[in-house]
PDB file of N, CA and C in Angstrom:
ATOM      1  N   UNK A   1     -10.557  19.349 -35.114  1.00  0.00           N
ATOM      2  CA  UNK A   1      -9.330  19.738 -35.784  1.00  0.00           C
ATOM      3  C   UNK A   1      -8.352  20.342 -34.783  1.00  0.00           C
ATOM      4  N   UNK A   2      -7.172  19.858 -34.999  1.00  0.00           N
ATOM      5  CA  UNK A   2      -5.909  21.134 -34.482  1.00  0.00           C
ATOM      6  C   UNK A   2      -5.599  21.702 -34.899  1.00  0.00           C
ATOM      7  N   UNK A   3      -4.995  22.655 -34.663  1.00  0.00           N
ATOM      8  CA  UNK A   3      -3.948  23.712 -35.345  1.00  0.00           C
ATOM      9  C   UNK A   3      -2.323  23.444 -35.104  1.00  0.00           C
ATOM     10  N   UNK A   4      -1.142  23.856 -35.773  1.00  0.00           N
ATOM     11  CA  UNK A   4      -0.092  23.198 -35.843  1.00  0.00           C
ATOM     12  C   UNK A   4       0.694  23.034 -34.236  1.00  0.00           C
ATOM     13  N   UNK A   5       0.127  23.384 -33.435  1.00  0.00           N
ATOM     14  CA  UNK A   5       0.700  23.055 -32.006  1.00  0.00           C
ATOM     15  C   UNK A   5      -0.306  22.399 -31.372  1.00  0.00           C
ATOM     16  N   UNK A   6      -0.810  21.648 -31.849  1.00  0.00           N
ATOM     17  CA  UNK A   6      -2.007  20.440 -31.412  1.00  0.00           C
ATOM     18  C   UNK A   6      -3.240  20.899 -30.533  1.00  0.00           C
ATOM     19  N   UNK A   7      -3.418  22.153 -30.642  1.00  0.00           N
ATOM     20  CA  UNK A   7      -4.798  22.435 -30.050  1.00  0.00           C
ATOM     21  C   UNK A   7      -5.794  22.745 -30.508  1.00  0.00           C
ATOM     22  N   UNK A   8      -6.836  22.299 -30.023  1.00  0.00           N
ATOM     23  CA  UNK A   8      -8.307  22.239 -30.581  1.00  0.00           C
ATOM     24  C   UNK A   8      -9.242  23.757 -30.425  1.00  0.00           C
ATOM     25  N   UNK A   9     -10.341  23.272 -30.783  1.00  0.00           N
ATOM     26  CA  UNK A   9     -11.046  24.849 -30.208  1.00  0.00           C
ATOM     27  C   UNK A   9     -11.606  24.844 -28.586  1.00  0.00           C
ATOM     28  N   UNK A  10     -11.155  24.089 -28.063  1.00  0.00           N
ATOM     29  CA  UNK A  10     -11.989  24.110 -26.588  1.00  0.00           C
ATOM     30  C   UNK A  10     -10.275  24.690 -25.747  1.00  0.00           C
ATOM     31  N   UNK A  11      -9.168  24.200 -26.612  1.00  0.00           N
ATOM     32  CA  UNK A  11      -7.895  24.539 -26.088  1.00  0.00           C
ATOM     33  C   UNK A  11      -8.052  25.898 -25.679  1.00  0.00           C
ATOM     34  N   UNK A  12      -7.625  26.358 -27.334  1.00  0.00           N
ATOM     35  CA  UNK A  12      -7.958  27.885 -27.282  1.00  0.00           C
ATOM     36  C   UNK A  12      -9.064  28.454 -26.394  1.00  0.00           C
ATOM     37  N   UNK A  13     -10.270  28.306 -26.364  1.00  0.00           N
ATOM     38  CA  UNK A  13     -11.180  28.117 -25.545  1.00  0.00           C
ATOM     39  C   UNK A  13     -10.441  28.743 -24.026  1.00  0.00           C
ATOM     40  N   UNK A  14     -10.310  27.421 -23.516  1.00  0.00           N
ATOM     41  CA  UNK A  14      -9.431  27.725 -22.228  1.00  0.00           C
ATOM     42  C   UNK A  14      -8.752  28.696 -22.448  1.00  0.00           C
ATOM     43  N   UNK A  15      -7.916  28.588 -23.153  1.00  0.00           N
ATOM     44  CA  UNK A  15      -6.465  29.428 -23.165  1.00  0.00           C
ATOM     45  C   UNK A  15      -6.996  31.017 -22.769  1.00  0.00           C
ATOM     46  N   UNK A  16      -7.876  31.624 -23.281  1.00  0.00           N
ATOM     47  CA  UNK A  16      -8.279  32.956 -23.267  1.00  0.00           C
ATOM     48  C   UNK A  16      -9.313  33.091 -22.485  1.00  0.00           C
ATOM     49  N   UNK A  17      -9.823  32.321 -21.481  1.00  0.00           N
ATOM     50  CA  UNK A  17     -10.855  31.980 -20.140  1.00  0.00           C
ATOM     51  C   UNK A  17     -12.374  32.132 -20.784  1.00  0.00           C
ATOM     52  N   UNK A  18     -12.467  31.770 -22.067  1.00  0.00           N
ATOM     53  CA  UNK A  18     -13.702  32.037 -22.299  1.00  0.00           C
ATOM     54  C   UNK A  18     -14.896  31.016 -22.067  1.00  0.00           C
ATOM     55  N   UNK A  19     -14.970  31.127 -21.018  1.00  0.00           N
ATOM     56  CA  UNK A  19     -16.290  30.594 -20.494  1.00  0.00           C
ATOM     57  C   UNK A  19     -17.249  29.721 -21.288  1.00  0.00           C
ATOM     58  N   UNK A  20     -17.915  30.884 -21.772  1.00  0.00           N
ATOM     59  CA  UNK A  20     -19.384  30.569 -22.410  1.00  0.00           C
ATOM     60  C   UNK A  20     -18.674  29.676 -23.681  1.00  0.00           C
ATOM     61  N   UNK A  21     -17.717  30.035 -24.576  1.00  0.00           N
ATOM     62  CA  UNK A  21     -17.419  29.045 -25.637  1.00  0.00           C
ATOM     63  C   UNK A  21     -16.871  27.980 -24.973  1.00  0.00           C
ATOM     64  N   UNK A  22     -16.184  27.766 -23.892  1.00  0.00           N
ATOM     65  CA  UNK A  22     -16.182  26.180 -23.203  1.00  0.00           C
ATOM     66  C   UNK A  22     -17.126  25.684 -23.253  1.00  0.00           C
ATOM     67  N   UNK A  23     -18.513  25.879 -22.575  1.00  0.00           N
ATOM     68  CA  UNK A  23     -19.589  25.368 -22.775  1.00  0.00           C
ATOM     69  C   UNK A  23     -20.300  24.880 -23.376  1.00  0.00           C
ATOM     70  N   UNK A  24     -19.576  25.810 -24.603  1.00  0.00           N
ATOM     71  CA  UNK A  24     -20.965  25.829 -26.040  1.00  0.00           C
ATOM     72  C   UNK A  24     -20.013  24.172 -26.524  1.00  0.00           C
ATOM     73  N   UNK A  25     -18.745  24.174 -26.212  1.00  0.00           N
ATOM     74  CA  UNK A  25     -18.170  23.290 -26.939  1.00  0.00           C
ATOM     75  C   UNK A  25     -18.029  22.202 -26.128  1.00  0.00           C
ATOM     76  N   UNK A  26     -17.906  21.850 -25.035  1.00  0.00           N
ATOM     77  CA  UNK A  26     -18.488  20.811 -24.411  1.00  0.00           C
ATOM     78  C   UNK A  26     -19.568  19.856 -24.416  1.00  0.00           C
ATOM     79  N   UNK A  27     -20.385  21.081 -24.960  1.00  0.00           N
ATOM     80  CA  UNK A  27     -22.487  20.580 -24.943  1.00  0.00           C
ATOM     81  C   UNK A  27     -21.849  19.830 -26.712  1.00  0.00           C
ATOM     82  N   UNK A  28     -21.417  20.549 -27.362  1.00  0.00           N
ATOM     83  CA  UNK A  28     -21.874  20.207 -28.623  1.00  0.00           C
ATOM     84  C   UNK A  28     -20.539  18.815 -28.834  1.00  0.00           C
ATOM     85  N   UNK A  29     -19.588  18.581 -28.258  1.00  0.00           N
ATOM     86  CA  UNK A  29     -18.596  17.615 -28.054  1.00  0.00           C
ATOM     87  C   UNK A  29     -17.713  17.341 -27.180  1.00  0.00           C
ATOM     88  N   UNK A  30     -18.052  16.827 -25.766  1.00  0.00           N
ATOM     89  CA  UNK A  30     -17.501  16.084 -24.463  1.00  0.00           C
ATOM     90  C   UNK A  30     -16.446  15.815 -24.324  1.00  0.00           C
ATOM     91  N   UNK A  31     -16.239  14.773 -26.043  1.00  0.00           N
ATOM     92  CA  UNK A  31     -14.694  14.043 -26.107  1.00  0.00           C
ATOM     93  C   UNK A  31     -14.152  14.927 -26.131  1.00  0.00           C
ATOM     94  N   UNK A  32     -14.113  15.864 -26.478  1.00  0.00           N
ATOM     95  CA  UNK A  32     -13.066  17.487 -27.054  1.00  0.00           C
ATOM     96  C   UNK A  32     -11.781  17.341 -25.418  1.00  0.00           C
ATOM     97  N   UNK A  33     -12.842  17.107 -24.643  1.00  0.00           N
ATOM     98  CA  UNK A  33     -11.706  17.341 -23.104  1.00  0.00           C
ATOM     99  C   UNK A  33     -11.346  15.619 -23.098  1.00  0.00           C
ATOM    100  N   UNK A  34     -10.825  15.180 -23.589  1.00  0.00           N
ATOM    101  CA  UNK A  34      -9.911  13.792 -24.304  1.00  0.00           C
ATOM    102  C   UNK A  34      -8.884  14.403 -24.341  1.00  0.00           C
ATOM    103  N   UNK A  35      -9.036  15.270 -25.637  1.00  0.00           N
ATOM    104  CA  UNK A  35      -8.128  15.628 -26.574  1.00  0.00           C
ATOM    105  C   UNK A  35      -6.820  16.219 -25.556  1.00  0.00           C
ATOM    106  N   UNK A  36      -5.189  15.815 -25.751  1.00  0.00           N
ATOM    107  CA  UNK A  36      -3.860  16.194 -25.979  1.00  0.00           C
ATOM    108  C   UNK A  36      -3.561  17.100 -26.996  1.00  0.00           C
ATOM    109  N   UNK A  37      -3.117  18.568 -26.269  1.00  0.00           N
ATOM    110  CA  UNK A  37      -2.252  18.698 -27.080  1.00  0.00           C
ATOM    111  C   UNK A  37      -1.055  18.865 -27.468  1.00  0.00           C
ATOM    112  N   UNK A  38      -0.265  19.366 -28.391  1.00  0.00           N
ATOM    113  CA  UNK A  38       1.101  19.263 -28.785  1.00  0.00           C
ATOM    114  C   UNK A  38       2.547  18.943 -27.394  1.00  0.00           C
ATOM    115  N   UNK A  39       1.515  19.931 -26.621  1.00  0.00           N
ATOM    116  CA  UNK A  39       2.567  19.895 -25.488  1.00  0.00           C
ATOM    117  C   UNK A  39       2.430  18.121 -23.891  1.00  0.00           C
ATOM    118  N   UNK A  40       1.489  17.971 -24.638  1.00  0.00           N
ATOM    119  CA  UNK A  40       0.929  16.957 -23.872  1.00  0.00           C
ATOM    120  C   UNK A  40      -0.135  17.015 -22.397  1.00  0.00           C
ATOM    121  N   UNK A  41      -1.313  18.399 -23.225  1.00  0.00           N
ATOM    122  CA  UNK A  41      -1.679  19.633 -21.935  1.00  0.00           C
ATOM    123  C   UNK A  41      -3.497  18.994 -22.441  1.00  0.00           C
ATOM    124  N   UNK A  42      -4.221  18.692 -21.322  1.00  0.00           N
ATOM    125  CA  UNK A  42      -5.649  18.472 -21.514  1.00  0.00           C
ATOM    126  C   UNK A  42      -6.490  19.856 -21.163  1.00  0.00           C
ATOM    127  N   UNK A  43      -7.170  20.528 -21.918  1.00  0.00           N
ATOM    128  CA  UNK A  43      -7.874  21.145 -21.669  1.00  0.00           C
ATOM    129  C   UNK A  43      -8.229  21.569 -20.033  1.00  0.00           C
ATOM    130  N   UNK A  44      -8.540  20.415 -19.511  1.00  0.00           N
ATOM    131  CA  UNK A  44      -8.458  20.586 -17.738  1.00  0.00           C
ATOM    132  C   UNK A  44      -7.203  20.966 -17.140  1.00  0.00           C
ATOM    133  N   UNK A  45      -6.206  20.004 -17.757  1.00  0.00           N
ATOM    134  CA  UNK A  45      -5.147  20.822 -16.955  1.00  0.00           C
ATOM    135  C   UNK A  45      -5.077  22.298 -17.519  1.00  0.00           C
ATOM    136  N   UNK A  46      -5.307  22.720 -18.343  1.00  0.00           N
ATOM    137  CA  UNK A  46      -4.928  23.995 -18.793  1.00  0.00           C
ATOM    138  C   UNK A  46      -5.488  24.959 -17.924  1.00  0.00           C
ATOM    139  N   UNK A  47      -6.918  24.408 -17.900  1.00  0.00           N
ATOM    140  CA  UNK A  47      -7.781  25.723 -17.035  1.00  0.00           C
ATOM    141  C   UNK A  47      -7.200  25.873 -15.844  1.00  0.00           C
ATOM    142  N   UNK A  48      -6.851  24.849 -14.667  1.00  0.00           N
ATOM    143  CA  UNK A  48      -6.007  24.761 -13.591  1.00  0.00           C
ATOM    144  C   UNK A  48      -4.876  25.161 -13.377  1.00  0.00           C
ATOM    145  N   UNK A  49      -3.917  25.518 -14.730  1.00  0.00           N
ATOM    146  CA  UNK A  49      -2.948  26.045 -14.295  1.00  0.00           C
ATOM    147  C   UNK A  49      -3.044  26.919 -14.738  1.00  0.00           C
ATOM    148  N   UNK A  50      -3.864  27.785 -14.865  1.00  0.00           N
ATOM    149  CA  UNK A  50      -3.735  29.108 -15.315  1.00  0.00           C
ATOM    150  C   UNK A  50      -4.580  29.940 -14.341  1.00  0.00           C
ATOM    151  N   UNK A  51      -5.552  29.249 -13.533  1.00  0.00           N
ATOM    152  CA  UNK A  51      -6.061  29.258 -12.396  1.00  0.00           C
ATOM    153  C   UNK A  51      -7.737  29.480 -12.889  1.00  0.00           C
ATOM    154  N   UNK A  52      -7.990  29.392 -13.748  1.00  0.00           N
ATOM    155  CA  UNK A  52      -9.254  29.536 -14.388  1.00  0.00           C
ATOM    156  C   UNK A  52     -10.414  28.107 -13.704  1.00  0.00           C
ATOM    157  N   UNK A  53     -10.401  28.594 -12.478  1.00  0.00           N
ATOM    158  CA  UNK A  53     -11.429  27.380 -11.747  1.00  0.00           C
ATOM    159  C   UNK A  53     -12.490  27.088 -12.090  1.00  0.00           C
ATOM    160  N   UNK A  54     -13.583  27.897 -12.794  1.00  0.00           N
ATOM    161  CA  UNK A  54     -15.165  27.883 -13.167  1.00  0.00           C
ATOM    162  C   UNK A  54     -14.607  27.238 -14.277  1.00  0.00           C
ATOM    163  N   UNK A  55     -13.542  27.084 -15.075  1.00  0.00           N
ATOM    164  CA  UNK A  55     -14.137  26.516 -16.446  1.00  0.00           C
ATOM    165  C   UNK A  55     -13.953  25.068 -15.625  1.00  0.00           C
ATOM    166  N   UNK A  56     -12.622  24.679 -15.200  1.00  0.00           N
ATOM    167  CA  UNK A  56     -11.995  23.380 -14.436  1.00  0.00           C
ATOM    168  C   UNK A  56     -13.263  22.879 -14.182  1.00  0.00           C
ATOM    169  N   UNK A  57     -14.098  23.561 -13.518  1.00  0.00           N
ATOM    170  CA  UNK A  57     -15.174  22.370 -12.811  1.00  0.00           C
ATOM    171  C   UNK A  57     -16.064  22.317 -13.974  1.00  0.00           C
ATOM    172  N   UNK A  58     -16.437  23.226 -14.681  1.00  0.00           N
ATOM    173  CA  UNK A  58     -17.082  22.776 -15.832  1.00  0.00           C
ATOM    174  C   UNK A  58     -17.351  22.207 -16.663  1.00  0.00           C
ATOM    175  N   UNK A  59     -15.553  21.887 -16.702  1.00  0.00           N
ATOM    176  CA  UNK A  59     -15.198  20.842 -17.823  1.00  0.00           C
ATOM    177  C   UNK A  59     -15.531  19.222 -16.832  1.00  0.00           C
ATOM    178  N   UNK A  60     -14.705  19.647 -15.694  1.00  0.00           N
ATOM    179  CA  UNK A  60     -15.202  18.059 -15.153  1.00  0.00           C
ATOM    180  C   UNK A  60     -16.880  17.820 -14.302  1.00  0.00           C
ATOM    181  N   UNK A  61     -17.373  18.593 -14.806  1.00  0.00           N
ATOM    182  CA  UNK A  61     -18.926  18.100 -14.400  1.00  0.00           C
ATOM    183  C   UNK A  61     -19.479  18.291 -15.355  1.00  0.00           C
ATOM    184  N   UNK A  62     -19.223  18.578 -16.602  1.00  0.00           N
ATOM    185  CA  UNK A  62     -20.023  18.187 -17.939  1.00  0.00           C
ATOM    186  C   UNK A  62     -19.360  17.013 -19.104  1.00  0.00           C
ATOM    187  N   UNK A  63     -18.230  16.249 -18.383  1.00  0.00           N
ATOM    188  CA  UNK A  63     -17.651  15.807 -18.931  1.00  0.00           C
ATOM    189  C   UNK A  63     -17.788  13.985 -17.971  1.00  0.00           C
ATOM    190  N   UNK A  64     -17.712  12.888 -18.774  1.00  0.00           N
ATOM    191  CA  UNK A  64     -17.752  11.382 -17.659  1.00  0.00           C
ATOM    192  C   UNK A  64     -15.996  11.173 -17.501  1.00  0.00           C
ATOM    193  N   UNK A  65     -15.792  10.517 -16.222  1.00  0.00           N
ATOM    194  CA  UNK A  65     -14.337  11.073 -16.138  1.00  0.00           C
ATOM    195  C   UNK A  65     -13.702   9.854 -17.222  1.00  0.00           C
ATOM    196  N   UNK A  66     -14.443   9.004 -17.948  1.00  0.00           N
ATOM    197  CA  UNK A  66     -13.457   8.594 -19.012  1.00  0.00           C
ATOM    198  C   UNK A  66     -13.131   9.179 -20.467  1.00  0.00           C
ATOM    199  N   UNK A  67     -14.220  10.241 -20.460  1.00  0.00           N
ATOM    200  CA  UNK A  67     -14.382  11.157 -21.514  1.00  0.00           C
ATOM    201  C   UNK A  67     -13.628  12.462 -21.257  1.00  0.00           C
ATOM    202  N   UNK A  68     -12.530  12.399 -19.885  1.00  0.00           N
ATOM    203  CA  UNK A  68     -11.857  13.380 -19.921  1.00  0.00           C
ATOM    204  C   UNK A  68     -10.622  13.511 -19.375  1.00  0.00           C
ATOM    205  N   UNK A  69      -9.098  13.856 -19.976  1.00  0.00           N
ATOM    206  CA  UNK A  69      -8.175  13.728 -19.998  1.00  0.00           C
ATOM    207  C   UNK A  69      -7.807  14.238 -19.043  1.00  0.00           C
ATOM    208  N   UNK A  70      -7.248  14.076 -17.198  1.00  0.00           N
ATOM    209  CA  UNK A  70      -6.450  14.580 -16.567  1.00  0.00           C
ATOM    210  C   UNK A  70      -4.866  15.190 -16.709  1.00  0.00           C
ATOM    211  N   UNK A  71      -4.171  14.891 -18.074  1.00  0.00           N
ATOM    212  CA  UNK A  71      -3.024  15.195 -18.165  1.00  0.00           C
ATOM    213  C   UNK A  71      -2.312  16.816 -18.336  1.00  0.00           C
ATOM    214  N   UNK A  72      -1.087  16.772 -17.950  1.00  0.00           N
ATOM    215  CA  UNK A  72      -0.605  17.695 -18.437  1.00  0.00           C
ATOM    216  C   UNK A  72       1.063  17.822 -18.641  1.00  0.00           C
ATOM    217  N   UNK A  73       1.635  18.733 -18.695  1.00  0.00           N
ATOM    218  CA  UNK A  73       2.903  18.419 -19.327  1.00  0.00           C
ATOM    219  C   UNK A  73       3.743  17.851 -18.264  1.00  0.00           C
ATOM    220  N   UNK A  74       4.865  17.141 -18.683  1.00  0.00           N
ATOM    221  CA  UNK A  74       5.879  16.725 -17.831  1.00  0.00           C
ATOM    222  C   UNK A  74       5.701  15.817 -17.138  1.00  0.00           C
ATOM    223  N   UNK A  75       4.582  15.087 -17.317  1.00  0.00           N
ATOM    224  CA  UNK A  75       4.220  13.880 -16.674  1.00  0.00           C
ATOM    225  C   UNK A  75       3.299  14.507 -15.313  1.00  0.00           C
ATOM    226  N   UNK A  76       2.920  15.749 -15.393  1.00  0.00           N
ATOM    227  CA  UNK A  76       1.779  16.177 -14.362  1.00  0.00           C
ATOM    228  C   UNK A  76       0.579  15.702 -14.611  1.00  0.00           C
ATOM    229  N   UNK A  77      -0.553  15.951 -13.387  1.00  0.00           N
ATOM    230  CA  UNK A  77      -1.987  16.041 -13.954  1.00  0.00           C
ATOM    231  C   UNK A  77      -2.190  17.376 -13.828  1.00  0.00           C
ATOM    232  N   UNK A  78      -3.638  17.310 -13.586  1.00  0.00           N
ATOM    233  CA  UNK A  78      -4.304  18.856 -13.309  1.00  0.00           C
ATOM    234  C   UNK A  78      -4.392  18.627 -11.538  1.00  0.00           C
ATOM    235  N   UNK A  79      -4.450  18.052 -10.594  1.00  0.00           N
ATOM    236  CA  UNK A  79      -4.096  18.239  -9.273  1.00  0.00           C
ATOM    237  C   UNK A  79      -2.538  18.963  -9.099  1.00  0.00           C
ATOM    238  N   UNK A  80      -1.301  17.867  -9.915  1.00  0.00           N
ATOM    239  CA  UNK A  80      -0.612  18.836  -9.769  1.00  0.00           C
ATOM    240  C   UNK A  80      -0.273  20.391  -9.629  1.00  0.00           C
ATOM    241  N   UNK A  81      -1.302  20.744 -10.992  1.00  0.00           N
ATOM    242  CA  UNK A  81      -0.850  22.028 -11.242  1.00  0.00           C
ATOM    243  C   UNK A  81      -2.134  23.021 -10.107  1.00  0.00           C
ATOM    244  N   UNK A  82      -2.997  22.087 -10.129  1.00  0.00           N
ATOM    245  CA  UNK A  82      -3.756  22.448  -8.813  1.00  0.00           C
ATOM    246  C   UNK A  82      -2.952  22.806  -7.345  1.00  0.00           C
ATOM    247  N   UNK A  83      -2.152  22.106  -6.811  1.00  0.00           N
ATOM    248  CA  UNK A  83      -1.397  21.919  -5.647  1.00  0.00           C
ATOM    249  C   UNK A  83      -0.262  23.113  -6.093  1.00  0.00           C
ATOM    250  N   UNK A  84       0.374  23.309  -7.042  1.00  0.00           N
ATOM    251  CA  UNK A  84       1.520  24.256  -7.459  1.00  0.00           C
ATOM    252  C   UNK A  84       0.713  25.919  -7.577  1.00  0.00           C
ATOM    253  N   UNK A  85      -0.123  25.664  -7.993  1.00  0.00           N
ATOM    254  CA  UNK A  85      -1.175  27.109  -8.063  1.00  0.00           C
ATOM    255  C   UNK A  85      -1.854  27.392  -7.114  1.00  0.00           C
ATOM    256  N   UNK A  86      -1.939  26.986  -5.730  1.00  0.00           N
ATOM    257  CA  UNK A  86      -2.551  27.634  -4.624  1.00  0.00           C
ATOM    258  C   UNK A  86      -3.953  27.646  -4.478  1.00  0.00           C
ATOM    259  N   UNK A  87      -4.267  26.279  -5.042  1.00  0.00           N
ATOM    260  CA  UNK A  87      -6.213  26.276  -5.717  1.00  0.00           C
ATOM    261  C   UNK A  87      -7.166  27.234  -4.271  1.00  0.00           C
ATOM    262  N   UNK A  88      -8.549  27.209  -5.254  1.00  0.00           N
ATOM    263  CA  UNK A  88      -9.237  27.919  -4.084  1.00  0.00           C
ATOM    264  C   UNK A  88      -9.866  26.512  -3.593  1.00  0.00           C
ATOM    265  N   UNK A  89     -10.029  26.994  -1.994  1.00  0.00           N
ATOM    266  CA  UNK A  89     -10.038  25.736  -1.293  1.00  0.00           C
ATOM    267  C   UNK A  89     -11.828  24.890  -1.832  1.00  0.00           C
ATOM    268  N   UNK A  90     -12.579  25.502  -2.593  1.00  0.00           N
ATOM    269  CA  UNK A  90     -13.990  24.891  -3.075  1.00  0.00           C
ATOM    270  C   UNK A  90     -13.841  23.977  -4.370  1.00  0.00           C
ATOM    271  N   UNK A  91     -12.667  24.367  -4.981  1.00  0.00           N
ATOM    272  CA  UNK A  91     -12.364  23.527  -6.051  1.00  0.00           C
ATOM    273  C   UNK A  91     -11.868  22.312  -5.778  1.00  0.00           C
ATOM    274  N   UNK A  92     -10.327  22.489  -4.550  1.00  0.00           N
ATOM    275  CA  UNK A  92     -10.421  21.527  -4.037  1.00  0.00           C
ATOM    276  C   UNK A  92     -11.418  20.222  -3.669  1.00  0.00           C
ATOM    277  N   UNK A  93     -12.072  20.449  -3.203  1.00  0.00           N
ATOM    278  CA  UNK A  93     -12.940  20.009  -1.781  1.00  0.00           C
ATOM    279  C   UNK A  93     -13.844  19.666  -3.054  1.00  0.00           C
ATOM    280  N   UNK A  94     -14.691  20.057  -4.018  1.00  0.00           N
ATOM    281  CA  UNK A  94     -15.062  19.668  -5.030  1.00  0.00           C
ATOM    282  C   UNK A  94     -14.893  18.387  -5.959  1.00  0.00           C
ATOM    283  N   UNK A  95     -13.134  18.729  -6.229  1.00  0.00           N
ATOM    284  CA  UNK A  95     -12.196  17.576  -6.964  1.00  0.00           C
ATOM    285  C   UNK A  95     -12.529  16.289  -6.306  1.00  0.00           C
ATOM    286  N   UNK A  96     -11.765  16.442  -4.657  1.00  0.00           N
ATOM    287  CA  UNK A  96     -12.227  15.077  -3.912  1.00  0.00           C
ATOM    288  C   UNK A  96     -13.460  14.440  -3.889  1.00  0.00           C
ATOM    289  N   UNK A  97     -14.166  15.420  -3.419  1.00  0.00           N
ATOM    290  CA  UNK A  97     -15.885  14.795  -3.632  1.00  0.00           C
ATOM    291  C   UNK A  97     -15.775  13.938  -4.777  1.00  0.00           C
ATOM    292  N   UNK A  98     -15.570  14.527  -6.257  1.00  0.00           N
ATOM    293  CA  UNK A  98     -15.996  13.656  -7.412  1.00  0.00           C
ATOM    294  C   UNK A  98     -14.976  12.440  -7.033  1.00  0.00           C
ATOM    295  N   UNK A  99     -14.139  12.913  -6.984  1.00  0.00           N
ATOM    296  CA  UNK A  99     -13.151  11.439  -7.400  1.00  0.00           C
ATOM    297  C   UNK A  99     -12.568  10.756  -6.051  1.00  0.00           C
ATOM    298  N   UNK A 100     -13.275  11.069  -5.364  1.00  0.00           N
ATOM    299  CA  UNK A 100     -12.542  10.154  -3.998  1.00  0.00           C
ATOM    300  C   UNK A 100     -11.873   8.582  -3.941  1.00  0.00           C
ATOM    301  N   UNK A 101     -12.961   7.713  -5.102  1.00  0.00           N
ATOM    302  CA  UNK A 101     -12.731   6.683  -4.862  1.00  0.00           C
ATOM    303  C   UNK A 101     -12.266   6.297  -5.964  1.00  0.00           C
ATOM    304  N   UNK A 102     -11.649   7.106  -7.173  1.00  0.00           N
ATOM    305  CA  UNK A 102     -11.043   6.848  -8.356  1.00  0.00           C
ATOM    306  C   UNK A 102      -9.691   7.238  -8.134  1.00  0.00           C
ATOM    307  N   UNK A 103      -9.013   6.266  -9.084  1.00  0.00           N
ATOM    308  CA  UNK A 103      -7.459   5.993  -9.202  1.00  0.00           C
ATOM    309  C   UNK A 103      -7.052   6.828  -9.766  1.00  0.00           C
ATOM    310  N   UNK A 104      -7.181   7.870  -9.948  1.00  0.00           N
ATOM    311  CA  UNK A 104      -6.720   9.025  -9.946  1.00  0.00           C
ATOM    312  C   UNK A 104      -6.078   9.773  -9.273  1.00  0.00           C
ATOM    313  N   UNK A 105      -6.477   9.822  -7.747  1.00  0.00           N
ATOM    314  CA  UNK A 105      -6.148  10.284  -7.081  1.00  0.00           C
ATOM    315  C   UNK A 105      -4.795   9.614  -6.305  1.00  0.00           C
ATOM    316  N   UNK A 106      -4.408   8.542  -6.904  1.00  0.00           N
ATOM    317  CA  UNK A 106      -3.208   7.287  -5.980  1.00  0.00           C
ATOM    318  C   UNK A 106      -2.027   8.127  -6.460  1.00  0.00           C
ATOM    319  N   UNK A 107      -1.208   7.794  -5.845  1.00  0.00           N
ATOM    320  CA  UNK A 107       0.083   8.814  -6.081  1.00  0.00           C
ATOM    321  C   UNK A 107       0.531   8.535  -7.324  1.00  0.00           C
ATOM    322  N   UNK A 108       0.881   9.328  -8.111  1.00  0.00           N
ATOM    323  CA  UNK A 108       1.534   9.635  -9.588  1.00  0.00           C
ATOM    324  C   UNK A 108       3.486  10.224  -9.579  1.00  0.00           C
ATOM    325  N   UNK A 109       3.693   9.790 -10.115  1.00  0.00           N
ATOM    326  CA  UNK A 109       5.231  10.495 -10.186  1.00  0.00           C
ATOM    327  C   UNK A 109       5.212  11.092 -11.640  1.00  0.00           C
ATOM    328  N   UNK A 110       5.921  12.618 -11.289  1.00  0.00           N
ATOM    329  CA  UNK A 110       5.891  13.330 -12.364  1.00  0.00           C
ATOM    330  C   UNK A 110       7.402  13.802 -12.816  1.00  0.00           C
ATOM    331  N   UNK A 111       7.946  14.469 -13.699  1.00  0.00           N
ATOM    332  CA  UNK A 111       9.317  14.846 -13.350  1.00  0.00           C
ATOM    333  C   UNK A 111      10.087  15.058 -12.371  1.00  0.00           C
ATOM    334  N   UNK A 112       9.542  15.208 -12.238  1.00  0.00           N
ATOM    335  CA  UNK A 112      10.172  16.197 -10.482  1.00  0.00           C
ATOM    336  C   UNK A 112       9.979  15.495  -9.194  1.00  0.00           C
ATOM    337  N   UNK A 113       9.667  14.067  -9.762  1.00  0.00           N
ATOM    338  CA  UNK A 113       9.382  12.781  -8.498  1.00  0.00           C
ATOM    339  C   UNK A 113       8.114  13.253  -7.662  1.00  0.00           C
TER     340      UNK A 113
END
């Protein structure tokens, strides 16, 4: 379910860095980090731009990367907001590892070119 600004409970979740209920809600539904909401913000990007790194990797190592939404507003991903937030350099270095050889990583244009 959402609530009237399109977020779920793993949103909220993020939103307030709570850890352990990311988890609980991951284990019990994966697709959840699919889910868009209102603003056009994936759960991953959320944790990333708010700088909440332990959930970020959490979500993307308990999650298959087609079961999980890189987006975020304005035509960003979550690297973006990674690169704009000053990531810690293990998250980094992490990100690449997983996705080195996924199209993900090919250049994207976002608002702001």
């Amino acid at each position: 379910m959402k609530n009237f600004e399109g977020d779920t409970a793993l949103h909220e979740a993020v939103r307030h860095n709570g850890f352990e209920i990311v988890k609980l809600l991951i284990h019990e539904d994966s697709n959840l980090a699919s889910v868009l909401n209102g603003y056009g913000e994936s759960p991953l990007f959320m944790a990333v731009d708010r700088c909440f790194y332990e959930i970020a990797l959490l979500i993307l190592n308990a999650t298959a990367p087609n079961n999980c939404s890189f987006d975020g507003r304005n035509g960003m991903n979550f690297l973006h907001a990674a690169v704009i937030r000053a990531p810690i350099p293990k998250f980094v270095h992490e990100v690449f590892f997983k996705f080195s050889s996924s199209s993900m990583l090919e250049k994207a244009d976002d608002d702001f070119g």
